[in-house]
Protein backbone atom coordinates (compact mmCIF):
# COMPACT_ATOMS: atom_id res chain seq x y z
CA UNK A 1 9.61 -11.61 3.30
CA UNK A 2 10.01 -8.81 1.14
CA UNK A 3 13.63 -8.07 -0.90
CA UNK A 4 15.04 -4.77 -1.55
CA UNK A 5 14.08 -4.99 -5.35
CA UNK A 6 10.79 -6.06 -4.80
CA UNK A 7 7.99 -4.26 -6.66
CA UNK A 8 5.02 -4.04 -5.29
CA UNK A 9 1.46 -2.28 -6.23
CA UNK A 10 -0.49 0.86 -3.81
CA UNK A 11 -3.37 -1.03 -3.10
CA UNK A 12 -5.84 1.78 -3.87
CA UNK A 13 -4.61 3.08 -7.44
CA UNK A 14 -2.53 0.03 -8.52
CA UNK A 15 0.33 2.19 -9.06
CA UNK A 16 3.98 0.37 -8.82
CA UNK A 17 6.72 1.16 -6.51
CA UNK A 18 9.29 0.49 -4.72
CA UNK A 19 8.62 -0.43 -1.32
CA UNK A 20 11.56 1.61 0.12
CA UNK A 21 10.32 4.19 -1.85
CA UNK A 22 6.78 4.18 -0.46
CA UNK A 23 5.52 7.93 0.84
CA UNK A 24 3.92 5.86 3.48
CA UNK A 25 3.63 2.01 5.22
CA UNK A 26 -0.26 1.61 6.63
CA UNK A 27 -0.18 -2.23 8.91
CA UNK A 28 -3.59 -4.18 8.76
CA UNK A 29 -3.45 -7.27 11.19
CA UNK A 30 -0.39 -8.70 10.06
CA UNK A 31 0.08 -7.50 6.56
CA UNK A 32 1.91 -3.87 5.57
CA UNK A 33 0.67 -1.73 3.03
CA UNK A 34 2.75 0.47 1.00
CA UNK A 35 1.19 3.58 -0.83
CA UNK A 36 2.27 6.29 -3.39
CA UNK A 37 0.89 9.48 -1.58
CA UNK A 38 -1.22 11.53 0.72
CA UNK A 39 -4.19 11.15 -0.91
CA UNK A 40 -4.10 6.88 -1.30
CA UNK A 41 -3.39 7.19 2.08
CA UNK A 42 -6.04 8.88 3.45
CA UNK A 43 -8.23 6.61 1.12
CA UNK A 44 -6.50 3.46 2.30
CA UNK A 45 -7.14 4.66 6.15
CA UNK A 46 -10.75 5.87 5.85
CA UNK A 47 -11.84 2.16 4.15
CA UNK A 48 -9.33 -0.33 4.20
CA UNK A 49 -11.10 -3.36 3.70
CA UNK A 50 -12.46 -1.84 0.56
CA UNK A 51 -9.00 -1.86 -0.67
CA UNK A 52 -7.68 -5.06 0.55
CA UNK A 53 -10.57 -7.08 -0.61
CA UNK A 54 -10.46 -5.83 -4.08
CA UNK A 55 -9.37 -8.39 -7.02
């Protein structure tokens, strides 16, 4: 479970934010991604896996 001062990193440019702070929330199966803006969203939507598979 996530805490209110957690930091956490958009998953497509590795940028670090606040979740609460997140311009949007994306769920995949059971796990929430948070991400910085419009466009790391649409690049998160159109190929997640690319992004949650990357090391």
């Amino acid at each position: 479970m996530q805490k209110k001062h957690d930091v956490l990193r958009d998953p497509v440019c590795g940028k670090k934010m606040n979740p609460n702070k997140a311009y949007a929330k994306v769920k995949v199966g059971k796990d929430t991604f948070y991400l910085c803006c419009p466009v790391c969203q649409s690049e998160f939507e159109n190929d997640p896996e690319k992004f949650i598979n990357k090391k």
